[in-house]
Protein backbone atom coordinates (compact mmCIF):
# COMPACT_ATOMS: atom_id res chain seq x y z
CA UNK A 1 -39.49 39.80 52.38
CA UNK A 2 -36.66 38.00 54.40
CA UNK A 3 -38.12 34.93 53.69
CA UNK A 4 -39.07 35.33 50.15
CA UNK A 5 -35.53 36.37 49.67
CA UNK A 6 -34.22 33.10 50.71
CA UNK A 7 -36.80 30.82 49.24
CA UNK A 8 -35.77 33.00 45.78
CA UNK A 9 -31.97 32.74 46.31
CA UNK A 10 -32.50 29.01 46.80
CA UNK A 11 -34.54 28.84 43.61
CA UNK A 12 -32.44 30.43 41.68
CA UNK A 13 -29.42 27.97 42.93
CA UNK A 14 -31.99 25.13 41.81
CA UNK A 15 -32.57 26.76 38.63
CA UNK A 16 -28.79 27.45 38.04
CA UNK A 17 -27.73 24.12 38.86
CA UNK A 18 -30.59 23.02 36.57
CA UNK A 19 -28.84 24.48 33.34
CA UNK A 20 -25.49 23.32 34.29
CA UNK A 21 -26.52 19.64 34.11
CA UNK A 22 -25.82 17.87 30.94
CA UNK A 23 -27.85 15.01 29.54
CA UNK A 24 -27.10 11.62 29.56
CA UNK A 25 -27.44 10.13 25.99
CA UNK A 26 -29.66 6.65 25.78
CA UNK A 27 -27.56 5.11 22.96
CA UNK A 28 -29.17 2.11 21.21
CA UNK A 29 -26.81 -0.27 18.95
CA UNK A 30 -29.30 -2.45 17.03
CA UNK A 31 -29.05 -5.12 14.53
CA UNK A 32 -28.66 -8.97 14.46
CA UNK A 33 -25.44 -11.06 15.83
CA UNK A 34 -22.97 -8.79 15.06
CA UNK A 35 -24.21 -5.89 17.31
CA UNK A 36 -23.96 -8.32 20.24
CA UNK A 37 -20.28 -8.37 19.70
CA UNK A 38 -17.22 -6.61 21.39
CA UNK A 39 -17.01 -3.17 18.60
CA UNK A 40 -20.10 -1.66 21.14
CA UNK A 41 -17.43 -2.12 24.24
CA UNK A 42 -14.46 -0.86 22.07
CA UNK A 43 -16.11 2.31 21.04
CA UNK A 44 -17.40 3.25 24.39
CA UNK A 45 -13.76 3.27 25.60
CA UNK A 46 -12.81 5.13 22.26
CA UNK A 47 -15.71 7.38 22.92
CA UNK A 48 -14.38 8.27 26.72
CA UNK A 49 -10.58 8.36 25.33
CA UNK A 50 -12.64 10.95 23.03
CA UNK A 51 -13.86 13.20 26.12
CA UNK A 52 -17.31 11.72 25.66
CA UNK A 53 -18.98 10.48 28.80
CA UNK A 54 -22.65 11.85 28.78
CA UNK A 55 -23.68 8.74 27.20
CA UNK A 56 -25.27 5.14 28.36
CA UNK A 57 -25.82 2.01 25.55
CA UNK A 58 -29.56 0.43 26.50
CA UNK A 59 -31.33 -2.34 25.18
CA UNK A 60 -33.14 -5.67 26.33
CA UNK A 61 -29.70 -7.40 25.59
CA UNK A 62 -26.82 -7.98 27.49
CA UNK A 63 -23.71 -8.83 25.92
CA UNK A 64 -21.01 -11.36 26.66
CA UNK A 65 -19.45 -10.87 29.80
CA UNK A 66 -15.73 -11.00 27.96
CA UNK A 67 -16.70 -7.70 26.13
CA UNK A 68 -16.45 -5.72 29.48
CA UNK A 69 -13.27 -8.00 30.68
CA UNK A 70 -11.65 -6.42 27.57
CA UNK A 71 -12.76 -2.85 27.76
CA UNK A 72 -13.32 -2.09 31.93
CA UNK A 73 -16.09 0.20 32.89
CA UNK A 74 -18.19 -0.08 29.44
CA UNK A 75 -22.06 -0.59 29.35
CA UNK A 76 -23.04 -4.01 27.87
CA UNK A 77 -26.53 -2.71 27.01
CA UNK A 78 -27.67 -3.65 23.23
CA UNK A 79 -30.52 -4.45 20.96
CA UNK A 80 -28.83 -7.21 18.73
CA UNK A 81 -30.86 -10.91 18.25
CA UNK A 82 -28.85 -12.85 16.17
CA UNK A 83 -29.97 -14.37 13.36
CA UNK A 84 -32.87 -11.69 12.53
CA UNK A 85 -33.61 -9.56 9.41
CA UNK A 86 -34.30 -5.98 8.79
CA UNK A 87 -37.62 -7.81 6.94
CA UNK A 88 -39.22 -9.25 10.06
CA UNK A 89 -38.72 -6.82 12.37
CA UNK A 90 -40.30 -4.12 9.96
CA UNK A 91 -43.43 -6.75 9.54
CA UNK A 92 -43.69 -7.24 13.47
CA UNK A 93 -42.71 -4.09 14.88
CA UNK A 94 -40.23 -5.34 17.16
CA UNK A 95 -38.00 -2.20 17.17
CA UNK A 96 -41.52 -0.82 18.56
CA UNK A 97 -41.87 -2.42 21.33
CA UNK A 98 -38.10 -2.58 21.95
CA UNK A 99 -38.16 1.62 22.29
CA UNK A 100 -40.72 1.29 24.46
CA UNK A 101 -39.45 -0.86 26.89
CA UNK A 102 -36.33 1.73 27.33
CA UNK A 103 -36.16 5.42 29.06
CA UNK A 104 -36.42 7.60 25.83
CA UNK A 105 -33.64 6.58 23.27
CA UNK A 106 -31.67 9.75 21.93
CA UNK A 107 -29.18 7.52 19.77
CA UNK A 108 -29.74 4.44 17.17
CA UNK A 109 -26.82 2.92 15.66
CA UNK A 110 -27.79 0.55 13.09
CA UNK A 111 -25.82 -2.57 11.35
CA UNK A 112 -28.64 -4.88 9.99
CA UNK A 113 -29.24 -6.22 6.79
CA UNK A 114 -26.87 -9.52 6.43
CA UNK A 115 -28.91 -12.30 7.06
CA UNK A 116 -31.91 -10.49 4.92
CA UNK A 117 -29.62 -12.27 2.19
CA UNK A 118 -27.89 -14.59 3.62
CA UNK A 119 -30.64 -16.21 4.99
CA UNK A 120 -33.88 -14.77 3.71
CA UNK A 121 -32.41 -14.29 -0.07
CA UNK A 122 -34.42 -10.90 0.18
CA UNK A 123 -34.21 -8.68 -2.66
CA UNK A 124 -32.69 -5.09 -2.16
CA UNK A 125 -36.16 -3.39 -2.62
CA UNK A 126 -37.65 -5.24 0.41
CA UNK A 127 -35.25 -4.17 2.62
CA UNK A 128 -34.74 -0.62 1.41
CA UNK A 129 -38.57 -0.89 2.34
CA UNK A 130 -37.70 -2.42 5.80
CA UNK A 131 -35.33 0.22 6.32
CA UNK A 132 -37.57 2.91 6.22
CA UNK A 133 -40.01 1.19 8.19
CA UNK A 134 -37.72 0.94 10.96
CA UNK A 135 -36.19 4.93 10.28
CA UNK A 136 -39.93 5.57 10.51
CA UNK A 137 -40.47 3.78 13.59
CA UNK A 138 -36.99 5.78 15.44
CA UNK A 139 -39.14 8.80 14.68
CA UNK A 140 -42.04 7.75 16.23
CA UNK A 141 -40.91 7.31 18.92
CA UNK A 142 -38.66 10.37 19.27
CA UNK A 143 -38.53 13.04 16.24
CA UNK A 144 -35.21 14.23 17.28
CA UNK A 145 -34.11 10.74 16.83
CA UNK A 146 -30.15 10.82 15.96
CA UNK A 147 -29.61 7.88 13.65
CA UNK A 148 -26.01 5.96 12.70
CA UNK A 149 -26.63 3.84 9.84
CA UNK A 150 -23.62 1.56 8.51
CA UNK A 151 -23.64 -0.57 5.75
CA UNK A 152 -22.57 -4.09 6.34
CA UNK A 153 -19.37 -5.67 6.36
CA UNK A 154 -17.74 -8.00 3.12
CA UNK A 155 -18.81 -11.91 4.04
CA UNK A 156 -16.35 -14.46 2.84
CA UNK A 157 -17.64 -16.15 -0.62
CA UNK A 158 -15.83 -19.46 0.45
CA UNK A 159 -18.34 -19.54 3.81
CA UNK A 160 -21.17 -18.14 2.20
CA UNK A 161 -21.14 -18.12 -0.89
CA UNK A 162 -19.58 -16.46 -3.73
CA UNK A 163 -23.70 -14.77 -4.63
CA UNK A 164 -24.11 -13.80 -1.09
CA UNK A 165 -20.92 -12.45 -1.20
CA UNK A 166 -21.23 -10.33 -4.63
CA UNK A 167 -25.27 -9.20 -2.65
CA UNK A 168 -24.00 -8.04 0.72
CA UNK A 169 -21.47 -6.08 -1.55
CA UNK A 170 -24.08 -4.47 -3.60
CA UNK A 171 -26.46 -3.73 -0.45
CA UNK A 172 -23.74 -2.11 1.01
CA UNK A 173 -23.07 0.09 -1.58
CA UNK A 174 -26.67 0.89 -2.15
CA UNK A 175 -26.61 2.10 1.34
CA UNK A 176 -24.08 4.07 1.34
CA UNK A 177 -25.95 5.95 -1.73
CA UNK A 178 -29.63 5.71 0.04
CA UNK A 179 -28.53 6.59 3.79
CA UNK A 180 -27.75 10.22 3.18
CA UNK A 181 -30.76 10.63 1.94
CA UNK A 182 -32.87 9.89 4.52
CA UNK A 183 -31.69 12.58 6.89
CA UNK A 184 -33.34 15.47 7.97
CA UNK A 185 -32.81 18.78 9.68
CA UNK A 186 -34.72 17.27 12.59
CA UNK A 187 -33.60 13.58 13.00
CA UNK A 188 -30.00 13.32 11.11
CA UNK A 189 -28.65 9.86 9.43
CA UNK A 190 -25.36 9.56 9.83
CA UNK A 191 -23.70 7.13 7.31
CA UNK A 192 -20.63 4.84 8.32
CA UNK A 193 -18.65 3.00 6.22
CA UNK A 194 -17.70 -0.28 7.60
CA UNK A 195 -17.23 -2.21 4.35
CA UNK A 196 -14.30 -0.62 3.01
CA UNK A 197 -11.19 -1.36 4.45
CA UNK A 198 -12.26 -4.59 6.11
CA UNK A 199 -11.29 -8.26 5.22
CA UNK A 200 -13.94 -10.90 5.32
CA UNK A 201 -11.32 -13.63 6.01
CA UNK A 202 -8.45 -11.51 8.54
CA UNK A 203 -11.33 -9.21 10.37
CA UNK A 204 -13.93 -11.97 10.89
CA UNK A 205 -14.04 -15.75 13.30
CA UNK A 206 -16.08 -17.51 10.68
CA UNK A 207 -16.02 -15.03 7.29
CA UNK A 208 -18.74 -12.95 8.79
CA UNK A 209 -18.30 -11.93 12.33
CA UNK A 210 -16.01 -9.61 13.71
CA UNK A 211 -12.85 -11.08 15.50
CA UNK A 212 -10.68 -8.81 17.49
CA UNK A 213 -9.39 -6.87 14.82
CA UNK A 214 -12.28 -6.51 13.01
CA UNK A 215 -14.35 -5.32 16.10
CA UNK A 216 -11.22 -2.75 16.18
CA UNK A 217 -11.88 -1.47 12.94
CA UNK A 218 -15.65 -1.21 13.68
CA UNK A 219 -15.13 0.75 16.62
CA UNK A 220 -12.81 3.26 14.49
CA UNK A 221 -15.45 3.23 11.82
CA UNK A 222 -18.22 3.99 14.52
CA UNK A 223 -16.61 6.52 16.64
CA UNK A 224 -16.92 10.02 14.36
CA UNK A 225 -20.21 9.44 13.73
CA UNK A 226 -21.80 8.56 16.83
CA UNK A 227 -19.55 10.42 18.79
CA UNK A 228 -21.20 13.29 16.90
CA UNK A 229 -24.68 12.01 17.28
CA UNK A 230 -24.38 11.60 21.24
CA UNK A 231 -23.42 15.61 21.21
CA UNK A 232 -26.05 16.50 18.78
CA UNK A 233 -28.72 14.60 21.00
CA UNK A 234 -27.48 16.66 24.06
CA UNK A 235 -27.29 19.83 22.54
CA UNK A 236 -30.96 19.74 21.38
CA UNK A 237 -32.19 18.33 25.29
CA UNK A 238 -29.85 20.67 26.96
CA UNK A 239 -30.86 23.69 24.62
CA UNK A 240 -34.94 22.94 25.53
CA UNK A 241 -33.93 22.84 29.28
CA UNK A 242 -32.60 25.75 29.11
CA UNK A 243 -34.91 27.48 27.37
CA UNK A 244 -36.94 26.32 30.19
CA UNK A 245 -34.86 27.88 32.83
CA UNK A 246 -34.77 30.76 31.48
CA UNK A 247 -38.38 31.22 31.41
CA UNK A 248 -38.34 29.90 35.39
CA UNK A 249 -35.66 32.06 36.53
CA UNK A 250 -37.25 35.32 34.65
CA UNK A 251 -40.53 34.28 36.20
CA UNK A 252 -38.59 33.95 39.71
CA UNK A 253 -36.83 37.38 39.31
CA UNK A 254 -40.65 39.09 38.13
CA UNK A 255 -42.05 37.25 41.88
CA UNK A 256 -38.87 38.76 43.57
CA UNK A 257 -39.63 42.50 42.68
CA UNK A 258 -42.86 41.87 42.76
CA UNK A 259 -42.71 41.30 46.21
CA UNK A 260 -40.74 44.05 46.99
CA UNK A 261 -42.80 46.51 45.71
CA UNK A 262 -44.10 49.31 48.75
């Protein structure tokens, strides 16, 4: 009984320490060029100003090395490949493949949709089609799958073009509409808007991508939302762990007495 009563007193430290543990949050930022830029770096550091630490970015990417000279101690994890649309990775299941190449992802932040019209000239129903394809591929993968969704940032009509200009406007807008509405009990969609409030011409290196104070505002716009999916994605882990120890440590306690019995 001696012996038992270690090997339970242990167990129960095991189980104890068990339920104390807090999940680390796989946190994917995906997208084209503009998710390979410095906003990911910012809002980790915003996120650990926040109190938030239970949280790593992952990806096949690594961004540039100057991200993490600007904001020490950030991950430099994403899944960003300039120059792609929402369009082709829905047709080729890249996101697929992508997920599966990473420990199970508890996080998506999504910015994607610029160069479906700036370079593909796709109309809106296409990539509202895309969109759910990839949403629908998240959930695959995980069905607790906490999802940021932004709409896309104003381009500059004398770099682009004053159509592409008026169409990234009107995507963005349709977004912000269409975003809430794919969000369930389950798998949220959390909607962030980084159009308003930013200048295509002072926030951007070339009328598109984020300079320094555009990746600032980014990583404000970010922040809320994915600060809140990181402790969603936790809470639900954490919760079915310790529903597990629960079940361990009752079963423990029942093989204690047991024991004990003359």
């Amino acid at each position: 009984m001696v012996k038992f009563g270690a090997v339970a007193a242990f167990a129960l430290l095991s189980l104890a320490g068990d339920a104390m543990a807090q999940k680390t949050a796989k946190v994917m930022p995906f997208g084209a060029s503009i998710v390979t830029r410095c906003w990911r770096n910012n809002l980790q550091a915003k996120l650990k100003s926040a109190g938030v630490s239970n949280y790593e970015f992952v990806g096949t990417q690594t961004g540039a090395a100057d991200c993490v000279a600007q904001f020490p101690g950030t991950g430099n994890k994403h899944e960003g490949h300039s120059g792609s649309l929402a369009t082709d990775y829905a047709a080729k299941g890249n996101l697929t493949v992508w997920l599966n190449q990473q420990p199970e992802v508890d996080v998506v932040v999504m910015f994607l949709g610029h160069n479906d019209i700036i370079l593909g000239h796709k109309p809106q129903d296409q990539i509202f089609k895309a969109y759910d394809t990839l949403i629908g591929q998240m959930r695959t993968k995980n069905p607790k799958m906490q999802i940021v969704w932004s709409n896309l940032t104003p381009v500059d009509p004398a770099r682009w073009t004053e159509q592409n200009s008026k169409d990234v406007a009107s995507l963005s807008a349709a977004i912000k509409t269409y975003a809430p509405t794919k969000s369930t009990a389950e798998s949220p969609v959390r909607f962030v808007d980084n159009f308003e409030g930013y200048d295509s011409i002072a926030d951007t290196e070339d009328g598109e991508h984020p300079n320094k104070s555009g990746n600032e505002k980014m990583a404000s716009k970010f922040l809320s939302a994915t600060k809140d999916a990181i402790q969603a994605a936790t809470k639900v882990v954490n919760k079915m762990r310790n529903e597990k120890v629960g079940t361990d440590f009752v079963n423990v306690l029942n093989e204690f007495f047991e024991e004990r019995k003359p």
